[in-house]
Structure formats: structure tokens, C-alpha cells
Protein backbone atom coordinates (compact mmCIF):
# COMPACT_ATOMS: atom_id res chain seq x y z
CA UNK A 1 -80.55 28.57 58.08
CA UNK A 2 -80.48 30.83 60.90
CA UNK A 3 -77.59 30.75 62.71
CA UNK A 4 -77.13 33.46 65.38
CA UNK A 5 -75.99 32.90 68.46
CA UNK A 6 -79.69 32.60 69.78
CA UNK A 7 -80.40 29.63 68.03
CA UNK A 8 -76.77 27.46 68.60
CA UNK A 9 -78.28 24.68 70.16
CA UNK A 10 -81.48 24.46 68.97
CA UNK A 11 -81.79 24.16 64.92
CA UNK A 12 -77.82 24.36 64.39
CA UNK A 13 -74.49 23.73 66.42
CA UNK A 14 -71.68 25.74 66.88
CA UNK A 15 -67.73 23.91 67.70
CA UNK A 16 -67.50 25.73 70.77
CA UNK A 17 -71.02 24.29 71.73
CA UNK A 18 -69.52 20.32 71.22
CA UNK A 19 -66.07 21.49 72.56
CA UNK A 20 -67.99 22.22 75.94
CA UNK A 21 -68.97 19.08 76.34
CA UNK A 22 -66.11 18.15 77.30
CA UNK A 23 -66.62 18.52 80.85
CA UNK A 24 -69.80 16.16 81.11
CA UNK A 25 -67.10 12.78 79.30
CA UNK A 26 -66.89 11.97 82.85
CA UNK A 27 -70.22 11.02 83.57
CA UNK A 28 -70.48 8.83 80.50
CA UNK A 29 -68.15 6.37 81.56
CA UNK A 30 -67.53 3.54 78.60
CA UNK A 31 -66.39 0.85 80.50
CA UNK A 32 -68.10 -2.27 79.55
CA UNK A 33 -68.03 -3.55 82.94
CA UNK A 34 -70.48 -0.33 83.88
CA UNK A 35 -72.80 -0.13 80.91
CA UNK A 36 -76.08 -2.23 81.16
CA UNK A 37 -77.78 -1.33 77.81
CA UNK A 38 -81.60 -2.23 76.94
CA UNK A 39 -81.31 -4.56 73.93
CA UNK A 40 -84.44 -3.89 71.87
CA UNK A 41 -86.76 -3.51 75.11
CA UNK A 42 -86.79 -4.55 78.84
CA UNK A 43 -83.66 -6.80 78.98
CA UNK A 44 -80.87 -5.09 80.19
CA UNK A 45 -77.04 -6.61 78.67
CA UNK A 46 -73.46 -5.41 79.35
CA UNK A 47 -71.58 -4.98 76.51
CA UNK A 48 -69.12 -7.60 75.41
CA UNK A 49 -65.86 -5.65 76.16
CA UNK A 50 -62.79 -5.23 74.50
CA UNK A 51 -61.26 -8.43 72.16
CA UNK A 52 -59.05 -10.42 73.03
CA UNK A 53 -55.72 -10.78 71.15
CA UNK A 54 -52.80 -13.75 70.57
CA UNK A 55 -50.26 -12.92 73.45
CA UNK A 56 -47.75 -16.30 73.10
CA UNK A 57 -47.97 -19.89 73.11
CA UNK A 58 -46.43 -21.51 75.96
CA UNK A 59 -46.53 -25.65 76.73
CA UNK A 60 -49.74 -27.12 77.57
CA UNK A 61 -50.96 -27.75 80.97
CA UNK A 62 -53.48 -29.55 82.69
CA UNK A 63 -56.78 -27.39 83.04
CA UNK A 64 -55.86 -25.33 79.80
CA UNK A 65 -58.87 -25.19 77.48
CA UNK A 66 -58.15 -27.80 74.61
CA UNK A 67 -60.04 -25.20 72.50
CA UNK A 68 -56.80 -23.17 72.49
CA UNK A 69 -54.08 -25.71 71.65
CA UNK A 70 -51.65 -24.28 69.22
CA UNK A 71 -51.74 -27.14 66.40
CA UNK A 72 -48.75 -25.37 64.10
CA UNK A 73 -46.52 -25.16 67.44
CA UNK A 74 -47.49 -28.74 68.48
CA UNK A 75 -46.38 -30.10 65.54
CA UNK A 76 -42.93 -28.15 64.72
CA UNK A 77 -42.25 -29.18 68.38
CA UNK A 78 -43.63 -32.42 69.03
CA UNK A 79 -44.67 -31.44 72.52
CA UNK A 80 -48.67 -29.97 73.28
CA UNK A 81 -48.33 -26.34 73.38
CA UNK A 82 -52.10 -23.52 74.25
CA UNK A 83 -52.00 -20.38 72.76
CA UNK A 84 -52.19 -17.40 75.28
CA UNK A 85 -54.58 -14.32 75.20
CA UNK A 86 -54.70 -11.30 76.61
CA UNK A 87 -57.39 -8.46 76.58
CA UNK A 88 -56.83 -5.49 74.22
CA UNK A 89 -55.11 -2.87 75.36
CA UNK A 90 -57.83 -0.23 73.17
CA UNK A 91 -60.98 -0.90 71.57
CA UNK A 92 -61.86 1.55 68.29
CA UNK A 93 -65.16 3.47 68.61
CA UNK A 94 -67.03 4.32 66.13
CA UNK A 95 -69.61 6.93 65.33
CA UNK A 96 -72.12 7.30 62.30
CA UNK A 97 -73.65 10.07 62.48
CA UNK A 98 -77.14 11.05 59.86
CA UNK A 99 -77.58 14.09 59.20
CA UNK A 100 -80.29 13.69 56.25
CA UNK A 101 -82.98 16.15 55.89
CA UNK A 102 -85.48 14.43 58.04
CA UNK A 103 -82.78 14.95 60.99
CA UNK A 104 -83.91 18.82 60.82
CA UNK A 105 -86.81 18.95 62.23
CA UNK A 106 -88.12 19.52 65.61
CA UNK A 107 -91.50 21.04 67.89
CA UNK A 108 -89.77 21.02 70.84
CA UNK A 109 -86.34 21.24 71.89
CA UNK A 110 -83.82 21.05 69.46
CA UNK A 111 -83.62 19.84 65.86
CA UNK A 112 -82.42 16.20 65.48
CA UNK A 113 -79.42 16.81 64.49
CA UNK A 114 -78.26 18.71 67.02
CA UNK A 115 -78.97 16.37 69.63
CA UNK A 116 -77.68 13.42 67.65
CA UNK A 117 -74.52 16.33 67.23
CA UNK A 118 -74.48 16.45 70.76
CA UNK A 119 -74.63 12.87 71.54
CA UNK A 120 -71.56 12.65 69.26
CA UNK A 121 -69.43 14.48 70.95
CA UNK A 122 -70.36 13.24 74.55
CA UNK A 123 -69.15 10.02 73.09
CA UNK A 124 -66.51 10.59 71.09
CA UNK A 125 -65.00 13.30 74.46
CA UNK A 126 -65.52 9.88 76.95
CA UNK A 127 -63.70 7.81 73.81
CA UNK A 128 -60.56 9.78 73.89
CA UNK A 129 -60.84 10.12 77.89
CA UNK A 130 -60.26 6.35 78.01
CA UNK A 131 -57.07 6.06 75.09
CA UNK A 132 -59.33 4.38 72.96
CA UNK A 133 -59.29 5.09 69.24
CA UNK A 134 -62.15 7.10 67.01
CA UNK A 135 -63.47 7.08 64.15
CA UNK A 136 -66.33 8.17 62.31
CA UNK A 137 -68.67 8.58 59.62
CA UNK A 138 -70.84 11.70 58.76
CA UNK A 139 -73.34 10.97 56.16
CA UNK A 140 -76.28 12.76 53.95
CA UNK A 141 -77.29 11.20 50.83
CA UNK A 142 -74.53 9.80 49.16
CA UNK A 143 -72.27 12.07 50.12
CA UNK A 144 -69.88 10.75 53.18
CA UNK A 145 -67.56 12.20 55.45
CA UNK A 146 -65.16 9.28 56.46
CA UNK A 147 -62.30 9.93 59.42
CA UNK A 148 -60.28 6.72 60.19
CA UNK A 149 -60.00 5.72 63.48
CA UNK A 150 -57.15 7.18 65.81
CA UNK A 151 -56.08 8.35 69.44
CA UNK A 152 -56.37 11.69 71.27
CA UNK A 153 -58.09 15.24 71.35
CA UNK A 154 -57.58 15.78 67.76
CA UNK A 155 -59.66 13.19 66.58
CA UNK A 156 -62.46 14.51 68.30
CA UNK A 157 -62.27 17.85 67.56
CA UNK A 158 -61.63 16.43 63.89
CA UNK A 159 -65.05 15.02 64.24
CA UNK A 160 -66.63 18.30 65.88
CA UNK A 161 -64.92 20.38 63.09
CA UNK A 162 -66.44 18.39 59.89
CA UNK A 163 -69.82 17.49 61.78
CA UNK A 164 -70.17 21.90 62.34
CA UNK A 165 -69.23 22.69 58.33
CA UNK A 166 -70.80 20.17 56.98
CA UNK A 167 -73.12 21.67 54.19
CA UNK A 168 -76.16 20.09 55.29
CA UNK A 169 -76.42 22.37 57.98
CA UNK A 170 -77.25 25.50 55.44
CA UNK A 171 -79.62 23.78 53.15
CA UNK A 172 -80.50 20.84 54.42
CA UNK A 173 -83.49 20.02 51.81
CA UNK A 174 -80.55 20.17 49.41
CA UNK A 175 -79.72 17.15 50.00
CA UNK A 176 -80.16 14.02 48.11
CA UNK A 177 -82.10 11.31 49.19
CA UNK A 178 -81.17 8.93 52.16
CA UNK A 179 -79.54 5.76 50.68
CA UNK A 180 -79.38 3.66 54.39
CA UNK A 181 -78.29 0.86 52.52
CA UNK A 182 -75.12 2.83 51.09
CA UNK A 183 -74.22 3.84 53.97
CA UNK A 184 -74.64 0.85 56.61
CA UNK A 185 -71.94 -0.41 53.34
CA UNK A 186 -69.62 1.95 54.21
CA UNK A 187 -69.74 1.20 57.67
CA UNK A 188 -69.50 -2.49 57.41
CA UNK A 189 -66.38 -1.90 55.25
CA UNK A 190 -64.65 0.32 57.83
CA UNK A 191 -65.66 -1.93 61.06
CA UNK A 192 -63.14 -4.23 62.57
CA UNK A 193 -64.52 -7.29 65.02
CA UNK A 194 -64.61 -6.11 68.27
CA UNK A 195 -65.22 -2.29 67.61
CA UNK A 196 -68.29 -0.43 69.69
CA UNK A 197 -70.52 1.04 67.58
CA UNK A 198 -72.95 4.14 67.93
CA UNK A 199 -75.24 4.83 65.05
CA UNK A 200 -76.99 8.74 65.56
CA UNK A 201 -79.90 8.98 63.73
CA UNK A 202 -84.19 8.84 62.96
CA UNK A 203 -83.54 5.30 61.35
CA UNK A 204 -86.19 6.42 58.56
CA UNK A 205 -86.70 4.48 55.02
CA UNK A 206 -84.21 1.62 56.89
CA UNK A 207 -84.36 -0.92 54.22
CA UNK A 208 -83.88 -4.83 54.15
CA UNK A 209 -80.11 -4.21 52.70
CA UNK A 210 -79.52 -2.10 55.36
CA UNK A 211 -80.27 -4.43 57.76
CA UNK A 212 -78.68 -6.81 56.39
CA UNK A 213 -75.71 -4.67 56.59
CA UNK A 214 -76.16 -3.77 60.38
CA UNK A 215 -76.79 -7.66 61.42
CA UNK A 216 -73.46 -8.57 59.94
CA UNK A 217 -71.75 -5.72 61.50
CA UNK A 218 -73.44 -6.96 64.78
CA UNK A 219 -71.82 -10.21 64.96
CA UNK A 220 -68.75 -9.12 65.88
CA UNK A 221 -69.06 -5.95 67.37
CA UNK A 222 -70.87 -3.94 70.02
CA UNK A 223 -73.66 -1.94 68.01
CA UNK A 224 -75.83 0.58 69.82
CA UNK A 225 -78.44 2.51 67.76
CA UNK A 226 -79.32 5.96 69.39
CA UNK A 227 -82.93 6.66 67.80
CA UNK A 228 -83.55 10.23 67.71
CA UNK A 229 -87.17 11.62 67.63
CA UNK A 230 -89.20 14.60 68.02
CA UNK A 231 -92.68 13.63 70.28
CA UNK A 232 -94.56 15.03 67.38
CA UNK A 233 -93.35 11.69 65.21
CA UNK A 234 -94.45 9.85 68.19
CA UNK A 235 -97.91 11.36 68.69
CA UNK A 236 -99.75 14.26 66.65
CA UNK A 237 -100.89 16.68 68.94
CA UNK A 238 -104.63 17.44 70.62
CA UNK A 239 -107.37 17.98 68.35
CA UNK A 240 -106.63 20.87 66.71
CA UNK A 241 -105.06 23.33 64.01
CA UNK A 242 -101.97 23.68 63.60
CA UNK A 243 -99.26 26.17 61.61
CA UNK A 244 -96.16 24.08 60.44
CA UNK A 245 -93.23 25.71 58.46
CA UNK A 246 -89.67 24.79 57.25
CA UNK A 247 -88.51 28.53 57.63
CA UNK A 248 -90.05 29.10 53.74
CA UNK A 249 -93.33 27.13 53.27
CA UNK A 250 -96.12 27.22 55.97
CA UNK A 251 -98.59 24.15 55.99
CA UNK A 252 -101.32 24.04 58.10
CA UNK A 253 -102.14 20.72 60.38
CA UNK A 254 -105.47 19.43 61.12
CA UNK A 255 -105.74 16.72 63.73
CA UNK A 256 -109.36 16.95 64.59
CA UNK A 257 -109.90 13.11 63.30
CA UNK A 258 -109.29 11.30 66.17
CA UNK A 259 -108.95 8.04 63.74
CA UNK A 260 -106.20 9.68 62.00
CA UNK A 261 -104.41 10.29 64.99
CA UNK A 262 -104.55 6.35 66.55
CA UNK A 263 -103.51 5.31 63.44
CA UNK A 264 -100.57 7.92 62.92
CA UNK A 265 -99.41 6.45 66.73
CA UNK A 266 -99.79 3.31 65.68
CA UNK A 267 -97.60 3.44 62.52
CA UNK A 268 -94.88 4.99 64.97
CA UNK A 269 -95.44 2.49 67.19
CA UNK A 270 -95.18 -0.48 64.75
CA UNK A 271 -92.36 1.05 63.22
CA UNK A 272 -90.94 1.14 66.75
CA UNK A 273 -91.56 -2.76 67.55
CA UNK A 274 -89.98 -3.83 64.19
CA UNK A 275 -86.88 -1.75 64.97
CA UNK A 276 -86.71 -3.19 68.58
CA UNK A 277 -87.26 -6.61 67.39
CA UNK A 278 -84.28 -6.86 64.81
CA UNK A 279 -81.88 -5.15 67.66
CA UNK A 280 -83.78 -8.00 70.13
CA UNK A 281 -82.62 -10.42 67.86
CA UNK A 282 -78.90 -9.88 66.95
CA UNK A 283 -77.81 -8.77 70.30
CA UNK A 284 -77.58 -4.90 69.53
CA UNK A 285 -78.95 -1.82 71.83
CA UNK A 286 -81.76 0.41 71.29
CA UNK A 287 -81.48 3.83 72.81
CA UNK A 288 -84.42 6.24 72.09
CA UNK A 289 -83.55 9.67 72.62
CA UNK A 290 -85.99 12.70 72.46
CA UNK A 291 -85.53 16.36 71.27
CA UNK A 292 -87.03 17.40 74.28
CA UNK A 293 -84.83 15.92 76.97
CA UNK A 294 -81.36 16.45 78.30
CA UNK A 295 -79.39 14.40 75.89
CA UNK A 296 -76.89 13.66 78.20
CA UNK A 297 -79.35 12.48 81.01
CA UNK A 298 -80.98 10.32 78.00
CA UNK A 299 -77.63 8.39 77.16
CA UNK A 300 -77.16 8.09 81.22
CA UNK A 301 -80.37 6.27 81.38
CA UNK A 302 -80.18 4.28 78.27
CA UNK A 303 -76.74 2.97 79.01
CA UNK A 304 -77.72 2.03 82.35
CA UNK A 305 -75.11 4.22 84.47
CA UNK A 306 -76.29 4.63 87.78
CA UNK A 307 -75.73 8.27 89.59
CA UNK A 308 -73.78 6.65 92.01
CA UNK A 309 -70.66 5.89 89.44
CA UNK A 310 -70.67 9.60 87.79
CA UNK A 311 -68.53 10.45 89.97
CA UNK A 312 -66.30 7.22 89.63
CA UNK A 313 -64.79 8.65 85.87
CA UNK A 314 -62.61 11.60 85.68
CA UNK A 315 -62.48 12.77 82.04
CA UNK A 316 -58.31 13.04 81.54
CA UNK A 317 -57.36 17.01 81.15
């Protein structure tokens, strides 16, 4: 792959590209009490927030929720005691991140994975502006890049530094084939209840394992997929003939059949319904972004953050 200084950006990514980004952290503001997320279409849904962890127990009084009545204490004691909570002081992040063959590809913009790259480390720079902890997984084929969740700049540029070296970026083709359902494993396996998670990728050959993986990761966590696409998955182009090449094989495109081209859109868009239905259903986010649009501006929309509260978040120097 062609990696000159021309094309950072566009069909690779360079460190000093994702380190950049640090700048924009504050205007991506992770606060659950300023997202509004679209959950699998129109509805818009803050997420839950951070958990909420045993503090003390302390003797019942009247008006305390009988829900929380500390049983063991009440016993040992012989008087009614409540258990108190208190809201977590940090809430781990994590970030899966696909970089599979079909994430290198692109008409317009950048490649897939360089947006879903860039996306990354947006997240993961607003992460460590707010103390919390991050971790993440980097992923094609089989093959898994696994950091364990932690505090401060070093996890992110941890992150940066494996997601730029990883071999996929030379020869992506390389690779083995996608296993989704191995991989949703390993992130159900890392995930503790009351995490927020961000899954980068195309969502292609998702399977029923690997849903079944990402509903039970769901229930106890926030779990926001970030769908990257390139238009030309969306929508083959005007009738015409077109020259397509990986850098080594040319193929040439014919979308004169205007059948052919309803029913490429509409396999797109079913595939797009089912995907919006199961996030619909267990409470997750959808978040399409394109390879033709600002990906920053794109996670600004999808998340719901208003202009007005850019401003509001100072990324920590």
C-alpha cells in the first residue's frame, strides 16, 4: 500500500495524523447527561450514565427504597439497615475497532478504515480528557489486538500506536476471513456492566452468534455501533461504465440495468433496516458514518451534541 505523505488520510493513517486529533476531544464531549443518541432510527435516548456502586449501609429510614434494605446487616444487627450508593467515580470505554479487508475500500473520501481510525481516536482523546479508563480491541480475522482498560495519555497513544502498525494496513487482502462471531466473544469476555461501548466498523457477514453476542453485551452496558460506509455500498452509481481497481486488478463496472441497480439499493437498504431493528430492540445506538463526510461533524450529529455545548468541554492539556 501506498503510503506517502500524499495519501495519510485517505487509504492509510499515520500516528501523527490520530495524535492531532487531539485538539477536536473537546467538542466530543462524553457526558451522558449531553449525548442524545438515535437508537436504531428516529428516537433519540441519552445514555444510561455511569454505574452505580455500594458506598455503606447506614440504619433505615422512612422514605428509603425497601428495594435497598441490607438483609445480611439487618440480621447481624437486629435493627433495619438500606444499603447506600453512590455514582462511579469512572466509567471504562471501550473501543473495537475492524479493520478486515472490506474496511479498505473507498470512491470517495477516505478508505474505511481510516475514518473508523479516526473516529477512534476522537473517542478514545475525549475518554482520557474526562479520567475515564480505555480499552480496546483491534481485530482482522482471527487475529486480535487486545489492550486492557486503563487511565491517561498513554493508553491512547497505546491504541494510536498498534491501530498505525498493525499489518493489515500493508496487505490488507492478506487477511483471513472476518469471524464477527469470534470477535463480538472476545468483547463480551472483556466487558464489565456498565462500560460504554463503541464498535468501528462495515458490520458485514454479522452473523446470528454475533448478535447474540452484542445483545448480551447490551444489557448491561452502553453499546453504540458506528457503521462505516462508502455511498457506493449505498447506491451504484448513474448508468454507466465504470473502471474499479484494488491498486493490482482492474474490473470494469456496468450499471446500465436500471433493475440491477434498485435491487443492489434495496439489499443495502434491507440490510440497513435489519441492523437498525436489532439496535431498536435492545436499547443500543446506530451511528452511520460516511467516507465522504467530516468524521468528526458525523459523530457530532449522531451523538446529538448541539453546537451550542462545543464550547462547554475543554479537552485537559
Amino acid at each position: 500500500m501506498n503510503t506517502d505523505a500524499k495519501t495519510d488520510g485517505i487509504t492509510w493513517i499515520s500516528p501523527q495524523t490520530l495524535i492531532q486529533l487531539r485538539h477536536d476531544a473537546g467538542k466530543l464531549p462524553l457526558h451522558s447527561s449531553k449525548i442524545h443518541a438515535r437508537q436504531g432510527g428516529a428516537y433519540m435516548s441519552s445514555f444510561r450514565g455511569r454505574g452505580m456502586e455500594f458506598d455503606e449501609s447506614r440504619l433505615y429510614m422512612p422514605g428509603d427504597d425497601i428495594r435497598n434494605m441490607d438483609w445480611r446487616v439487618t440480621a447481624r444487627t437486629g435493627e433495619a439497615h438500606t444499603k447506600v450508593f453512590r455514582e462511579e467515580r469512572e466509567r471504562p470505554v471501550l473501543i473495537w475497532l475492524d479493520l478486515n479487508p472490506s474496511m479498505f475500500f473507498a470512491t470517495r473520501g477516505c478508505f474505511k478504515s481510516v475514518a473508523a481510525a479516526k473516529a477512534a481516536a476522537l473517542l478514545a482523546w475525549s475518554t482520557s480528557a474526562h479520567n475515564d479508563r480505555l480499552g480496546s480491541l483491534i481485530f482482522a480475522g482471527k487475529d486480535h489486538v487486545e489492550l486492557k482498560p486503563r487511565r491517561g495519555k498513554s493508553a491512547v497513544l497505546d491504541l494510536i500506536g498498534r491501530t498505525c502498525k498493525h499489518p493489515a494496513w500493508k496487505n490488507p487482502h492478506d487477511t483471513q476471513a472476518r469471524d464477527m462471531s469470534h470477535a463480538m466473544s472476545r468483547l463480551r469476555k472483556v466487558t464489565r456492566p456498565g462500560s460504554l461501548v463503541f464498535l468501528l466498523s462495515d458490520f458485514r457477514d454479522m452473523d446470528q452468534p454475533a448478535e447474540s453476542h452484542l445483545i448480551n453485551i447490551a444489557r448491561h452496558n452502553d453499546v453504540v455501533l458506528i457503521q462505516v460506509y462508502d455511498p457506493v455500498e449505498a447506491e451504484l452509481p448513474p448508468a454507466g461504465s465504470y473502471k474499479v481497481s484494488d491498486g493490482s486488478n482492474d474490473l470494469q463496472l456496468n450499471t446500465a440495468d436500471k433493475k440491477l441497480r434498485q435491487e443492489y439499493r434495496q439489499r443495502f437498504d434491507q440490510r440497513q433496516a435489519k441492523l437498525a431493528k436489532l439496535c431498536r430492540q435492545h436499547r443500543m445506538y446506530l451511528l452511520p458514518v460516511s467516507t465522504q463526510d467530516d468524521v468528526l461533524s458525523s459523530l457530532q450529529q449522531g451523538l446529538g451534541i448541539p453546537a451550542s455545548k462545543h464550547a462547554q468541554f475543554k479537552a485537559r492539556a
